[in-house]
C-alpha atoms as a PDB file:
ATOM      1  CA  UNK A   1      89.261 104.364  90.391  1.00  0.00           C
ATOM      2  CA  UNK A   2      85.979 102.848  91.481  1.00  0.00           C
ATOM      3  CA  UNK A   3      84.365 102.891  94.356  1.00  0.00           C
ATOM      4  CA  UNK A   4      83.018  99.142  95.767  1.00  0.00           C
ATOM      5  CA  UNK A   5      79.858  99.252  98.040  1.00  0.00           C
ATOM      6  CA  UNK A   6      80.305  97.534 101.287  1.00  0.00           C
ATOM      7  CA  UNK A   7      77.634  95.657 101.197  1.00  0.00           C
ATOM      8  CA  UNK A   8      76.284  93.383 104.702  1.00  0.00           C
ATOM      9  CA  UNK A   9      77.482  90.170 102.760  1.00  0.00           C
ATOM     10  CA  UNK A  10      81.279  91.994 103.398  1.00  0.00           C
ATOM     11  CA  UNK A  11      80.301  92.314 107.133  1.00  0.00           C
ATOM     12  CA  UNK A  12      81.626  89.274 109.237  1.00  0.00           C
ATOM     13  CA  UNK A  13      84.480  87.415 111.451  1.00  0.00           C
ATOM     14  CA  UNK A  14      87.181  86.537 108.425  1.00  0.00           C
ATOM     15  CA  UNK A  15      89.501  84.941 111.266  1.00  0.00           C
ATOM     16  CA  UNK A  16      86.750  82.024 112.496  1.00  0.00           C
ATOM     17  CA  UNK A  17      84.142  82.038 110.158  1.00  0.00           C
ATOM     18  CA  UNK A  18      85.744  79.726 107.193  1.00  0.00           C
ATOM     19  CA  UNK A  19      82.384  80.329 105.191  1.00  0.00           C
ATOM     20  CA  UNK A  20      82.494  83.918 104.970  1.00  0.00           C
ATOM     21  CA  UNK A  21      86.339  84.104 104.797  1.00  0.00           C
ATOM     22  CA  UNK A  22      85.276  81.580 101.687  1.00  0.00           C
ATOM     23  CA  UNK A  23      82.780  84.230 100.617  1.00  0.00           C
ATOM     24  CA  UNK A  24      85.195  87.369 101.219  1.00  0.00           C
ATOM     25  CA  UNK A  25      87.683  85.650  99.217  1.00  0.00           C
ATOM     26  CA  UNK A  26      85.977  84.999  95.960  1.00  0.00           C
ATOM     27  CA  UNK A  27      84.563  88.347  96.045  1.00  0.00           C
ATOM     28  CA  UNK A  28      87.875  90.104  96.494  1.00  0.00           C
ATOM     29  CA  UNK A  29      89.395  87.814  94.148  1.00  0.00           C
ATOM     30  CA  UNK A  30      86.366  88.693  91.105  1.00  0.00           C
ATOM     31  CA  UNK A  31      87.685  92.457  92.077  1.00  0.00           C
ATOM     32  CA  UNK A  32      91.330  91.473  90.886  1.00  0.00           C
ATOM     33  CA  UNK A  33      90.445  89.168  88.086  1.00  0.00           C
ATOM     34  CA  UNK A  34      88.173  92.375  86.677  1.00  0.00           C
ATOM     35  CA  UNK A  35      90.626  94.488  87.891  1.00  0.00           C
ATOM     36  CA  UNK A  36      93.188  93.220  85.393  1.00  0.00           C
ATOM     37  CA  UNK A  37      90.935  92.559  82.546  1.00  0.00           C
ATOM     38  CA  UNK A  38      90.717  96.153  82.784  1.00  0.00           C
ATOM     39  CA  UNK A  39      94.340  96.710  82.768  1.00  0.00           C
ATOM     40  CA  UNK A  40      94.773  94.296  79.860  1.00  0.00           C
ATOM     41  CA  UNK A  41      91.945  96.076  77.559  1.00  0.00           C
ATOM     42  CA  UNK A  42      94.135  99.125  78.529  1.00  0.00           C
ATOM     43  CA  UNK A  43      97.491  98.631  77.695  1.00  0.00           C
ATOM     44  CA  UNK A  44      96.321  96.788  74.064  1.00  0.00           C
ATOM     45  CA  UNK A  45      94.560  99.964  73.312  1.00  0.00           C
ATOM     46  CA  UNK A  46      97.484 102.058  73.847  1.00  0.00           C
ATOM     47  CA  UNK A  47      99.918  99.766  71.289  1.00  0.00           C
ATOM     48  CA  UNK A  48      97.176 100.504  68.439  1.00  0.00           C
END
């Protein structure tokens, strides 16, 4: 488990701001994509 800092980037109106629910969405999404990466690297180690 890690722990994400909200930073004030995070801070804003996701329902009528399209930039920032632009914004909120990549970052979120880089959290997944790493997120499995780190699942992947896991599970190969574990058939050696």
């Amino acid at each position: 488990v890690s722990l994400e800092p909200v930073t004030e980037e995070l801070h804003g109106d996701y329902v009528n701001d399209k930039n920032f629910k632009r914004r909120f969405q990549r970052w979120l999404n880089r959290l997944w994509e790493e997120k499995d990466r780190q699942l992947t690297e896991i599970m190969q180690q574990a058939e050696k």
